[in-house]
PDB file of N, CA and C in Angstrom:
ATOM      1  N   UNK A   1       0.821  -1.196   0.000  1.00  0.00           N
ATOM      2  CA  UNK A   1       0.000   0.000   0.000  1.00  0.00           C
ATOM      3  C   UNK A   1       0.867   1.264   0.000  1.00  0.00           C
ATOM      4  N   UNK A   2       1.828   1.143   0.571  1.00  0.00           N
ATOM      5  CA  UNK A   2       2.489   2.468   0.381  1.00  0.00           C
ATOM      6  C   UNK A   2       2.798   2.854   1.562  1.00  0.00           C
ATOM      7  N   UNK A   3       2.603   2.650   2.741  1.00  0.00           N
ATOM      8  CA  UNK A   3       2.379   3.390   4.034  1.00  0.00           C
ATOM      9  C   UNK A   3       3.787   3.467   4.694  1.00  0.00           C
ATOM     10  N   UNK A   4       4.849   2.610   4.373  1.00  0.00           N
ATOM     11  CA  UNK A   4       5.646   2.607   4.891  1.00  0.00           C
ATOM     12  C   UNK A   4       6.529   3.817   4.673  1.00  0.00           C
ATOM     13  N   UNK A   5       6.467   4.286   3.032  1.00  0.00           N
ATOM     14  CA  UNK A   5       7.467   5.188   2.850  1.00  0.00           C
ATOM     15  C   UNK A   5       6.927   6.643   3.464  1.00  0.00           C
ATOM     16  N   UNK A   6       5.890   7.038   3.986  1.00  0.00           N
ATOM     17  CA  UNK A   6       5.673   8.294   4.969  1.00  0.00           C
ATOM     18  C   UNK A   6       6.221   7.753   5.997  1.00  0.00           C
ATOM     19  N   UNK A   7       6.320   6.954   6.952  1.00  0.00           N
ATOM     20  CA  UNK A   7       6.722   6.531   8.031  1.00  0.00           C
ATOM     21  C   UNK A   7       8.083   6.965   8.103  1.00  0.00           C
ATOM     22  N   UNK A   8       8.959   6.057   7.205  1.00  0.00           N
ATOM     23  CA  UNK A   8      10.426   6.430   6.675  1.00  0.00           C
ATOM     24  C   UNK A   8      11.103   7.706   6.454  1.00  0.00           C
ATOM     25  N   UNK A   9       9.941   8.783   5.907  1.00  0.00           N
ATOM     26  CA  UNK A   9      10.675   9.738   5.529  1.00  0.00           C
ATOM     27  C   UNK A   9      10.392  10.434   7.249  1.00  0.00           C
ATOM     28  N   UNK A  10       9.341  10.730   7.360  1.00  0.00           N
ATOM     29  CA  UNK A  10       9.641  10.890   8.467  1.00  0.00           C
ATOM     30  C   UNK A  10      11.066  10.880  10.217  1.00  0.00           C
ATOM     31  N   UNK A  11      10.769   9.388   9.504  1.00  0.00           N
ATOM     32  CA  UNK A  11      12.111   9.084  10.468  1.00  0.00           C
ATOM     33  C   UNK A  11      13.220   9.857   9.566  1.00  0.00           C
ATOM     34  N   UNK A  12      13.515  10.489   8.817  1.00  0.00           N
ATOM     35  CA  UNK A  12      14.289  11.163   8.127  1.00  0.00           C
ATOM     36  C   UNK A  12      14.323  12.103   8.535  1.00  0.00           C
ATOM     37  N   UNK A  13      13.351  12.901   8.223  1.00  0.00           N
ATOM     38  CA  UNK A  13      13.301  14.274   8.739  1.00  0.00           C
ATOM     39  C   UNK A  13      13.601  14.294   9.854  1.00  0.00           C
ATOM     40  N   UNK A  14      13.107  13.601  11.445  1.00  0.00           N
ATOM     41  CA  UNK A  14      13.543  13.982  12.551  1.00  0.00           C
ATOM     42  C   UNK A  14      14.655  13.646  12.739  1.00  0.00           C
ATOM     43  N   UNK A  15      15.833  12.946  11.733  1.00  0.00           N
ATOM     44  CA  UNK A  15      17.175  12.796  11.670  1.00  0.00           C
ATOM     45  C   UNK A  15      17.749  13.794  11.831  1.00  0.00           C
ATOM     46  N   UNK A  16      17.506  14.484  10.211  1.00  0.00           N
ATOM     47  CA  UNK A  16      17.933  15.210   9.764  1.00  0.00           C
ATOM     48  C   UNK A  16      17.588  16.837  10.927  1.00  0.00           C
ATOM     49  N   UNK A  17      16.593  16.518  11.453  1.00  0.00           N
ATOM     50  CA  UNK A  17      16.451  18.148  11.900  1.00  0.00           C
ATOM     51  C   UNK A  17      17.265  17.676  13.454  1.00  0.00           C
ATOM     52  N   UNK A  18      17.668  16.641  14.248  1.00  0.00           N
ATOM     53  CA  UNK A  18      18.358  16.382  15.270  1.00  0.00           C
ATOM     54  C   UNK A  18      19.560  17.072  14.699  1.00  0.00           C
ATOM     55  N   UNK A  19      20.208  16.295  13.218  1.00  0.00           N
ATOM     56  CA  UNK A  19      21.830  16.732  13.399  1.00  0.00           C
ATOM     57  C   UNK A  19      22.004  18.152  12.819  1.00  0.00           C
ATOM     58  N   UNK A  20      20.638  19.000  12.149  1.00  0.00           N
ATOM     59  CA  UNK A  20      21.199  20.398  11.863  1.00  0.00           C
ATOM     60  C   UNK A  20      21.104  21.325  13.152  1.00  0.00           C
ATOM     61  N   UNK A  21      20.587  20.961  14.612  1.00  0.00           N
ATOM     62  CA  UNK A  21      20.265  21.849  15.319  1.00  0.00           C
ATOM     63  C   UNK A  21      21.298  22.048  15.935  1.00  0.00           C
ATOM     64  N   UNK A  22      22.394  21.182  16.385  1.00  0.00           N
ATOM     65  CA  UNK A  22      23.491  21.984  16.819  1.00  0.00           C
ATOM     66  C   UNK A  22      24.109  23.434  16.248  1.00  0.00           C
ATOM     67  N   UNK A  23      24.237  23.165  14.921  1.00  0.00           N
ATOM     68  CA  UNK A  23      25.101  24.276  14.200  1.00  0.00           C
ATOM     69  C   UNK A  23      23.848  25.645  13.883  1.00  0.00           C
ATOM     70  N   UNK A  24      22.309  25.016  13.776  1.00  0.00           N
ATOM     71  CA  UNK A  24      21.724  26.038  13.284  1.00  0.00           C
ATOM     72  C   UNK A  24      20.497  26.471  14.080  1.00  0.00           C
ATOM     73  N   UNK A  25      19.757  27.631  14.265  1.00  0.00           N
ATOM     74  CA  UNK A  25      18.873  27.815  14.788  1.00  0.00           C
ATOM     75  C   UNK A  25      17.932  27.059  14.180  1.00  0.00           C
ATOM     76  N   UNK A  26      16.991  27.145  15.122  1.00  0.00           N
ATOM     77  CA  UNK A  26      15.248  26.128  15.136  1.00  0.00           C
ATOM     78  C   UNK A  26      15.256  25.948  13.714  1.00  0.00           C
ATOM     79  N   UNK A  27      15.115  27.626  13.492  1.00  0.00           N
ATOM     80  CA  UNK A  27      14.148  27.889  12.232  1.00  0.00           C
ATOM     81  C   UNK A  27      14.982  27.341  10.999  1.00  0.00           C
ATOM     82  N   UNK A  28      16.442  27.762  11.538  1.00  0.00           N
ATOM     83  CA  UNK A  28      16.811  27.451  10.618  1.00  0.00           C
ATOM     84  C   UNK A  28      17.053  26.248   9.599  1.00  0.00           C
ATOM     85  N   UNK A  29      17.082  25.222  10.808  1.00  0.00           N
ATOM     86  CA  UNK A  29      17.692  23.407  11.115  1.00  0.00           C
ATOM     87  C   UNK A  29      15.474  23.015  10.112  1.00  0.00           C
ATOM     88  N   UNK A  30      14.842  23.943  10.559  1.00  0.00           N
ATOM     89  CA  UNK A  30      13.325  23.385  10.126  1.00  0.00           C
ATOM     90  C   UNK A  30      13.421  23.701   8.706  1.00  0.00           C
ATOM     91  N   UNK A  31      13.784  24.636   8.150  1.00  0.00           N
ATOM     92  CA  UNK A  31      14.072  25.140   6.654  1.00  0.00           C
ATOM     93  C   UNK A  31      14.967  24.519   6.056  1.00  0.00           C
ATOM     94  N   UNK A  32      15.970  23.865   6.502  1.00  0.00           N
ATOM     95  CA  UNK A  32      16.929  23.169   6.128  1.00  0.00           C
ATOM     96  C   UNK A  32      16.265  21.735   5.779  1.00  0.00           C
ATOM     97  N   UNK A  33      15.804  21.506   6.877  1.00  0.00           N
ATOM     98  CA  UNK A  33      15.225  19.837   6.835  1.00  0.00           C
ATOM     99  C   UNK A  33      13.943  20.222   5.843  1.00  0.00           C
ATOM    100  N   UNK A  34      13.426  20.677   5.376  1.00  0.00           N
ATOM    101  CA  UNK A  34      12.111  20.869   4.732  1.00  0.00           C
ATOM    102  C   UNK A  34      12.390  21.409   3.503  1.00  0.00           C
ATOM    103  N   UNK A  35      13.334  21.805   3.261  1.00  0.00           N
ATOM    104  CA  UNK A  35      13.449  22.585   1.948  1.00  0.00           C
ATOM    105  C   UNK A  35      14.068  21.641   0.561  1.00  0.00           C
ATOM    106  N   UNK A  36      14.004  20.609   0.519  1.00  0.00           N
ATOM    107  CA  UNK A  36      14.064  19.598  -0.439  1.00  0.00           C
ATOM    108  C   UNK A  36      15.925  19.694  -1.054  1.00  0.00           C
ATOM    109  N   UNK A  37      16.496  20.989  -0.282  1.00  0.00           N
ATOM    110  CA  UNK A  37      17.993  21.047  -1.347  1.00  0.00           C
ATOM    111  C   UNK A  37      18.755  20.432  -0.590  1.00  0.00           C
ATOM    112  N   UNK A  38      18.693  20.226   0.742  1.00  0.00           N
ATOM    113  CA  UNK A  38      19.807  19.350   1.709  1.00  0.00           C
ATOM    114  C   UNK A  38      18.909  17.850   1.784  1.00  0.00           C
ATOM    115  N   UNK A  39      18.876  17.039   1.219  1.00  0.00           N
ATOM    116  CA  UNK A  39      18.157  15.857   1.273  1.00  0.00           C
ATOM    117  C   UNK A  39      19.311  15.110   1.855  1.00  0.00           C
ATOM    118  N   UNK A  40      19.109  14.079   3.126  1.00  0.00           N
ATOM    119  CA  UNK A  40      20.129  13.056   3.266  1.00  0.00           C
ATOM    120  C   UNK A  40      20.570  11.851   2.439  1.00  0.00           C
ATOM    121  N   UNK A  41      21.266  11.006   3.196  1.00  0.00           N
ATOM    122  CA  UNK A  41      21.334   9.434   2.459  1.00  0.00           C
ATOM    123  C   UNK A  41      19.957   8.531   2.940  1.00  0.00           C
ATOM    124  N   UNK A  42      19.150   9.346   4.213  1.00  0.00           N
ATOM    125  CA  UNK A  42      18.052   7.913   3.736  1.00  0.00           C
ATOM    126  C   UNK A  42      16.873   8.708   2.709  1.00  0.00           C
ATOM    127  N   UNK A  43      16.857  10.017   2.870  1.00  0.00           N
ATOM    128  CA  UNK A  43      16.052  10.831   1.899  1.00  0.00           C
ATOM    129  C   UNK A  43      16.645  10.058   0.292  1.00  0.00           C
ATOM    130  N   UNK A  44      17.614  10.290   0.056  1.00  0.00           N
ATOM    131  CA  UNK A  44      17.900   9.700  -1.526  1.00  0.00           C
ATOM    132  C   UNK A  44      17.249   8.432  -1.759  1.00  0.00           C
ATOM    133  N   UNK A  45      17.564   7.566  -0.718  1.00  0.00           N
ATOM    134  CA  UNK A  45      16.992   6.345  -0.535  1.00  0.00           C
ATOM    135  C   UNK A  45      15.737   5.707  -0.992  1.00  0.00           C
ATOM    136  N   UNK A  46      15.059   6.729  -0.004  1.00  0.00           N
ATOM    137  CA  UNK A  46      13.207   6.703   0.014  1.00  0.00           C
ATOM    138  C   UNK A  46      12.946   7.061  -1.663  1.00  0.00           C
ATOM    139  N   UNK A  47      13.457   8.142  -1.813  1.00  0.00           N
ATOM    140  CA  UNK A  47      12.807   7.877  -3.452  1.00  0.00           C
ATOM    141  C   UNK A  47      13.572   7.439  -3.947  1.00  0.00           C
ATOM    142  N   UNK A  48      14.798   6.814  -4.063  1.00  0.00           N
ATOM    143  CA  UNK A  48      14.764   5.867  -5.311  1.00  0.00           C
ATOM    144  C   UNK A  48      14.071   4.606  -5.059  1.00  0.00           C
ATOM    145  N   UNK A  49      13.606   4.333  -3.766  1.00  0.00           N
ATOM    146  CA  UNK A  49      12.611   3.544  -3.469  1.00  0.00           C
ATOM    147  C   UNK A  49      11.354   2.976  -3.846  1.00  0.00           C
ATOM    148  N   UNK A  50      11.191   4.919  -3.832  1.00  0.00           N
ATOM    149  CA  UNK A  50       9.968   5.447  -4.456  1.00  0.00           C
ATOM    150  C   UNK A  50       9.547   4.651  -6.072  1.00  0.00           C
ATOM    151  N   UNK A  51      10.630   5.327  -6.712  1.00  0.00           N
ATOM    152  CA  UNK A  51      10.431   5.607  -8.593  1.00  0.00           C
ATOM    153  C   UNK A  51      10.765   3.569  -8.534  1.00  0.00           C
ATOM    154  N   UNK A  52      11.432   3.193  -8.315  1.00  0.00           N
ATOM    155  CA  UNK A  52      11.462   1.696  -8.576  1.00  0.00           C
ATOM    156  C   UNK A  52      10.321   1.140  -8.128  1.00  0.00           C
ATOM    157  N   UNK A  53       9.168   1.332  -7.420  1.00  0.00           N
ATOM    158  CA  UNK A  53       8.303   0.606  -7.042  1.00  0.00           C
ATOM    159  C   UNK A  53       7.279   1.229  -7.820  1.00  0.00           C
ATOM    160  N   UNK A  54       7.263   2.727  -8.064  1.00  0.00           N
ATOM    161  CA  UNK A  54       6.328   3.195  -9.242  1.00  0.00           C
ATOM    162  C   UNK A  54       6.438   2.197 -10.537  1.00  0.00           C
ATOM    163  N   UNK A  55       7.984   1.858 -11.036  1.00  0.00           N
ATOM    164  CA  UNK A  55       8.132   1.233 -12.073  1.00  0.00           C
ATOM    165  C   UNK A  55       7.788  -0.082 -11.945  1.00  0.00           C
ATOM    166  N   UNK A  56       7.608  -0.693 -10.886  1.00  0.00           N
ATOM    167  CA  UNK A  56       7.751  -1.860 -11.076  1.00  0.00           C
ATOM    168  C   UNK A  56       5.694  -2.062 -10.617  1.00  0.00           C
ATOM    169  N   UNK A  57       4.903  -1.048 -10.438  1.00  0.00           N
ATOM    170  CA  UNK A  57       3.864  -1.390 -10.882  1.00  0.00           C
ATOM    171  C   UNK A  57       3.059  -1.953 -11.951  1.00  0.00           C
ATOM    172  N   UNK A  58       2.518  -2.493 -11.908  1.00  0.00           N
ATOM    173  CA  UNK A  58       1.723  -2.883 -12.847  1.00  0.00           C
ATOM    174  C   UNK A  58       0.018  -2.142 -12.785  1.00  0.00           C
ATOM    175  N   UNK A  59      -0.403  -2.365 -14.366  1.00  0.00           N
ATOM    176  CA  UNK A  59      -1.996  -0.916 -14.011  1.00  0.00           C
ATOM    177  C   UNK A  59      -2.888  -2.558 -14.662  1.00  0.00           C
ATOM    178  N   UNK A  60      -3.737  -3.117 -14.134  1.00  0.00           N
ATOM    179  CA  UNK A  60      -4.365  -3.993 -14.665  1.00  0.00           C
ATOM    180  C   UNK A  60      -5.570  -2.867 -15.103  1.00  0.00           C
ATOM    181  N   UNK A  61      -6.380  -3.794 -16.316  1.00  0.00           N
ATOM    182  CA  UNK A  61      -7.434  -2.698 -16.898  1.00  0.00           C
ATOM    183  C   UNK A  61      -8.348  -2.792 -15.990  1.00  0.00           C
ATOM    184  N   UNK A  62      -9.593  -2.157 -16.018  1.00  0.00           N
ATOM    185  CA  UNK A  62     -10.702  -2.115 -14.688  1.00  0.00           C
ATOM    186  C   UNK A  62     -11.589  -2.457 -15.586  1.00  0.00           C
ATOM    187  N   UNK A  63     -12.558  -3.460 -15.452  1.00  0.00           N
ATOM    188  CA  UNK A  63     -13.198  -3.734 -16.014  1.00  0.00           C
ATOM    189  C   UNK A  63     -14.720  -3.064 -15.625  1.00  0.00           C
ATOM    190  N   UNK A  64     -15.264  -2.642 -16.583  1.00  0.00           N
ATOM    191  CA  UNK A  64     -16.730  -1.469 -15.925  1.00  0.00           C
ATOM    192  C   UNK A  64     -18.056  -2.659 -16.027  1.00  0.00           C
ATOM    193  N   UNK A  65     -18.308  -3.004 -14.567  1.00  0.00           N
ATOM    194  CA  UNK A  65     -19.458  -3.536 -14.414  1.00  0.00           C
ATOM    195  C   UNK A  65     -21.028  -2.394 -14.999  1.00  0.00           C
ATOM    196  N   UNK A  66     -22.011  -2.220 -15.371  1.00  0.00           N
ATOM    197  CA  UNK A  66     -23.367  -2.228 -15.929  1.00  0.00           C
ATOM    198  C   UNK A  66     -24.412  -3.140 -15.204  1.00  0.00           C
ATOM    199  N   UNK A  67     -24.828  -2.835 -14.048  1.00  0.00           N
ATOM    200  CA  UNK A  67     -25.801  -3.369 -13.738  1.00  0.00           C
ATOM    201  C   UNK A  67     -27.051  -2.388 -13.820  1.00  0.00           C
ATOM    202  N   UNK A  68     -28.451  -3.506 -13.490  1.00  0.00           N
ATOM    203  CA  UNK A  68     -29.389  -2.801 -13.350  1.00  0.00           C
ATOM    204  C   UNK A  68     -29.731  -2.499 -11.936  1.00  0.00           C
ATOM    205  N   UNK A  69     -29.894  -1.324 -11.226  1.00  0.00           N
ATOM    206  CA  UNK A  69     -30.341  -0.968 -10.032  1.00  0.00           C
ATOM    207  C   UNK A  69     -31.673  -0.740  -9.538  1.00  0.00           C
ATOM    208  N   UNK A  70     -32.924  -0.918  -9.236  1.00  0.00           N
ATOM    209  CA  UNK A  70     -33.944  -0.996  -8.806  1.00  0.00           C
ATOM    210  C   UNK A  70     -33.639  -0.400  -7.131  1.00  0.00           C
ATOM    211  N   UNK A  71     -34.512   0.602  -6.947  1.00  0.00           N
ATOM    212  CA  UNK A  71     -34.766   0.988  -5.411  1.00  0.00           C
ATOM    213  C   UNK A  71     -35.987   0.359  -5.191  1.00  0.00           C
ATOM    214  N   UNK A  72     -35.924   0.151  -3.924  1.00  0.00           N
ATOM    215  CA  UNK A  72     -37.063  -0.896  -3.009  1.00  0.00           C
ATOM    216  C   UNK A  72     -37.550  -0.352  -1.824  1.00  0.00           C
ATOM    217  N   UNK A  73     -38.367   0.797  -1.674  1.00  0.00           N
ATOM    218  CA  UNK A  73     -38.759   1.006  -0.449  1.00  0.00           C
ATOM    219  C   UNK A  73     -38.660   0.333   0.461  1.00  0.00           C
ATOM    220  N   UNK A  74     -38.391   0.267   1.621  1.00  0.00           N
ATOM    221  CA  UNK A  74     -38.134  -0.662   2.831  1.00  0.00           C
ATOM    222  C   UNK A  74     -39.061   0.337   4.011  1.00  0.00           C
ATOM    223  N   UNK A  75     -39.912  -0.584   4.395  1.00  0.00           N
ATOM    224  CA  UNK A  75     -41.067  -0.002   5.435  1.00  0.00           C
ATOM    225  C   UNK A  75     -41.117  -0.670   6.668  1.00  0.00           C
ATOM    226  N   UNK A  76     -40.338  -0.273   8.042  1.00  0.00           N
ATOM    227  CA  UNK A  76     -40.370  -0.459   9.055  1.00  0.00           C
ATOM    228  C   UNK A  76     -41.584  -0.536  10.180  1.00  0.00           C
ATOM    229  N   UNK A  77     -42.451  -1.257  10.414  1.00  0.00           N
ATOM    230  CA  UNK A  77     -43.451  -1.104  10.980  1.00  0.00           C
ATOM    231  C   UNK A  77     -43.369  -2.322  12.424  1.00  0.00           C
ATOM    232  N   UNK A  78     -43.660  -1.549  13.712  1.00  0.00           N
ATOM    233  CA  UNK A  78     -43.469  -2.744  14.786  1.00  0.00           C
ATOM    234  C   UNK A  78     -45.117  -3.735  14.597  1.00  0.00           C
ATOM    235  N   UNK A  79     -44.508  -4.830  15.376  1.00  0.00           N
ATOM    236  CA  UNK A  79     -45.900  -5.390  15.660  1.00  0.00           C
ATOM    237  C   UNK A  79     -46.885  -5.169  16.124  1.00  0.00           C
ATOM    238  N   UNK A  80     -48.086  -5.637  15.667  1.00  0.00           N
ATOM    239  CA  UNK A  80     -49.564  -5.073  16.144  1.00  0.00           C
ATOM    240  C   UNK A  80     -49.508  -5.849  17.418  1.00  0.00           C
ATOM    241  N   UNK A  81     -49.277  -7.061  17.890  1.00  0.00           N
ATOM    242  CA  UNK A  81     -49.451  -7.308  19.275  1.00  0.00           C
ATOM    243  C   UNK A  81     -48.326  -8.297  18.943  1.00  0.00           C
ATOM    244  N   UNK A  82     -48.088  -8.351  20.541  1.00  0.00           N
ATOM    245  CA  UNK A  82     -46.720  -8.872  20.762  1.00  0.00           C
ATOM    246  C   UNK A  82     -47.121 -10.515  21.472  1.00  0.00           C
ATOM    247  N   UNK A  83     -46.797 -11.831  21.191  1.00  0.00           N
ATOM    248  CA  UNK A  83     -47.303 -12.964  21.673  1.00  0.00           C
ATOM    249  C   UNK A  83     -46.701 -13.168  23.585  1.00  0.00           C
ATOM    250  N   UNK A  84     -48.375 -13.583  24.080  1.00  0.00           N
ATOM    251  CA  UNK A  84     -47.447 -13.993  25.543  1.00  0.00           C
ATOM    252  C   UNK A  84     -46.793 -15.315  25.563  1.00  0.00           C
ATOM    253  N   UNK A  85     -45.970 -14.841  26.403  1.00  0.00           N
ATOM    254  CA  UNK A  85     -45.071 -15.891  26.719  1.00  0.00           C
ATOM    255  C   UNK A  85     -45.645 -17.342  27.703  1.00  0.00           C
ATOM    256  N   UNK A  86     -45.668 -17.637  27.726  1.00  0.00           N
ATOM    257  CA  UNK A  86     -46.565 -18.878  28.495  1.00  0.00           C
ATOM    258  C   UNK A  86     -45.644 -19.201  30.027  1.00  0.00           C
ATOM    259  N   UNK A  87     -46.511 -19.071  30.861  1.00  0.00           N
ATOM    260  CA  UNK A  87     -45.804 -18.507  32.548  1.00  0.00           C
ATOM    261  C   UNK A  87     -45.706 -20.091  33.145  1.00  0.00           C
ATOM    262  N   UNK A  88     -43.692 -20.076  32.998  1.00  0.00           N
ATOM    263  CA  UNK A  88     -43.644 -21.526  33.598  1.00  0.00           C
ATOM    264  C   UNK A  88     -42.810 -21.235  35.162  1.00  0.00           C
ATOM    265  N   UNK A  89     -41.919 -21.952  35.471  1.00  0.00           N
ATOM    266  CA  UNK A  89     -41.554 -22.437  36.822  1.00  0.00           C
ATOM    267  C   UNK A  89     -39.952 -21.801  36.091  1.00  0.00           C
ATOM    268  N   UNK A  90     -39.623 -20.645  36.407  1.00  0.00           N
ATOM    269  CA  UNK A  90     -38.428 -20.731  36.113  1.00  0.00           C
ATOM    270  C   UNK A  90     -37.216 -20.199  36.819  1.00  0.00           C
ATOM    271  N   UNK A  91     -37.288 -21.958  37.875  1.00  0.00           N
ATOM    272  CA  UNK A  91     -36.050 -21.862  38.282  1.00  0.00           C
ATOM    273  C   UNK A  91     -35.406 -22.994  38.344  1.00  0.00           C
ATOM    274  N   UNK A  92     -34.053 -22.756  38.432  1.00  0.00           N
ATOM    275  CA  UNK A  92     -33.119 -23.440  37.855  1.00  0.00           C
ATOM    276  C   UNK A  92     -33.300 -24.834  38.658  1.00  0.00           C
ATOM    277  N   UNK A  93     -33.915 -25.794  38.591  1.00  0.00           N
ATOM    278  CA  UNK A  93     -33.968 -26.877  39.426  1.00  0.00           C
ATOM    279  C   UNK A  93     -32.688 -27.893  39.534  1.00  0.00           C
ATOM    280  N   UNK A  94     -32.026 -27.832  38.038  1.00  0.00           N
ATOM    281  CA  UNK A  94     -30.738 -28.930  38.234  1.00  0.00           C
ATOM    282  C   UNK A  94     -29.489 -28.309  38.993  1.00  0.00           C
ATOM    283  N   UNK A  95     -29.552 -26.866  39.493  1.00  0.00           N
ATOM    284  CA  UNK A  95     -28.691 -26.749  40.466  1.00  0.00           C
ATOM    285  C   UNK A  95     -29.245 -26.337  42.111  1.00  0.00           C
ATOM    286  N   UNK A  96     -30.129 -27.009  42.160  1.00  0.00           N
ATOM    287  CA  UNK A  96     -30.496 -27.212  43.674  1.00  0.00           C
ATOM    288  C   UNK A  96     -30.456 -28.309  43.841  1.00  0.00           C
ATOM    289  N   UNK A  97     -30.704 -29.562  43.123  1.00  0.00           N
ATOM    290  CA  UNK A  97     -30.427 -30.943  44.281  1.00  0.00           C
ATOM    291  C   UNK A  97     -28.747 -30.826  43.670  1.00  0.00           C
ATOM    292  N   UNK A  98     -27.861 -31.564  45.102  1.00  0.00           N
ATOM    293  CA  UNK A  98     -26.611 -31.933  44.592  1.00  0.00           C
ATOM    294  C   UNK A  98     -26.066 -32.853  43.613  1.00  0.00           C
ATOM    295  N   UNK A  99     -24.855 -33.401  43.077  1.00  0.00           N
ATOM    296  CA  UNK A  99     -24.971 -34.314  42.043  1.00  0.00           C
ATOM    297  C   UNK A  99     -24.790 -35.510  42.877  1.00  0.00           C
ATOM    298  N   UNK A 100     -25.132 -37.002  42.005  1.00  0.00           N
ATOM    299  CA  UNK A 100     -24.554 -38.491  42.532  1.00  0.00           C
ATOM    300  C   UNK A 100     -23.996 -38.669  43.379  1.00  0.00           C
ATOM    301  N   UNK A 101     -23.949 -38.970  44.527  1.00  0.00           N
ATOM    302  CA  UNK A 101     -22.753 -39.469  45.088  1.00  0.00           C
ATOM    303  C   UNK A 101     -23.383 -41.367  45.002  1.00  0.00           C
ATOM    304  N   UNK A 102     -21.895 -42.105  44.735  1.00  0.00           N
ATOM    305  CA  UNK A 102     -20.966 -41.437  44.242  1.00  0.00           C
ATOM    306  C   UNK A 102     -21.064 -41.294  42.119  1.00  0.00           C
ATOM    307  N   UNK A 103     -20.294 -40.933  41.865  1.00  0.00           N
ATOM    308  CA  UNK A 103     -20.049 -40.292  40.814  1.00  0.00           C
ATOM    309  C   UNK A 103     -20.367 -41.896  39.897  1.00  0.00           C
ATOM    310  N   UNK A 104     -21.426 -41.707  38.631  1.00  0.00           N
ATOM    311  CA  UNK A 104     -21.751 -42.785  37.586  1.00  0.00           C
ATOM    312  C   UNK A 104     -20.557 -43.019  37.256  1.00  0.00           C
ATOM    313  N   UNK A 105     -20.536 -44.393  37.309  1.00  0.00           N
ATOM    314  CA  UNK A 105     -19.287 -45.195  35.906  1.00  0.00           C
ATOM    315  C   UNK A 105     -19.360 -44.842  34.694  1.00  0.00           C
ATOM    316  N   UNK A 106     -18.192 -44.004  34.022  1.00  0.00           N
ATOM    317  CA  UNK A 106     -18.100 -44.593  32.479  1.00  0.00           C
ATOM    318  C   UNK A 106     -18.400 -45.665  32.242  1.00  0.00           C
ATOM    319  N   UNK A 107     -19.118 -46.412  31.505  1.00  0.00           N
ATOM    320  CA  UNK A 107     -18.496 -47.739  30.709  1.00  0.00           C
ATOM    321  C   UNK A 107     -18.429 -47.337  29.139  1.00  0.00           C
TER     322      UNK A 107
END
């Protein structure tokens, strides 16, 4: 996808603007690093990175689907009555008696 080479240059730039700030002011070390004429060795890098992976794309043709589309109203309406539930015993009966003692055989 591509994502790596912003990442990269990045890490470039904050290279590059670490080793101009000794010798130069802020502004200056920021104009320096940004101004495309002092590019480093991983700046050269990244784009020849760049243009070789441009080249080595490939453009497959896109093929143009033509379908037919129909809209379908869709009408949300709740239920006219809601069914009762039929009123049983509900509680948990298999964890009130304890289990076997002792415990059934596999066979």
């Amino acid at each position: 996808m591509g994502l790596h080479w912003p990442f990269l240059q990045s890490i470039a730039w904050a290279r590059m603007l670490a080793a101009d700030l000794p010798g130069y002011t802020l502004a200056q070390a920021i104009q320096r690093t940004f101004d495309g004429k002092h590019p480093c060795a991983l700046c050269k890098a990244i784009e020849k990175g760049k243009k070789a992976e441009r080249r080595s794309e490939r453009i497959f043709p896109l093929n143009k689907f033509d379908y037919l589309s129909w809209e379908f109203p869709i009408f949300l309406s709740p239920p006219v009555s809601f069914p009762r539930l039929l009123q049983t015993d509900w509680t948990p009966t298999g964890i009130l008696h304890p289990p076997p003692t002792p415990p059934p055989l596999d066979t």
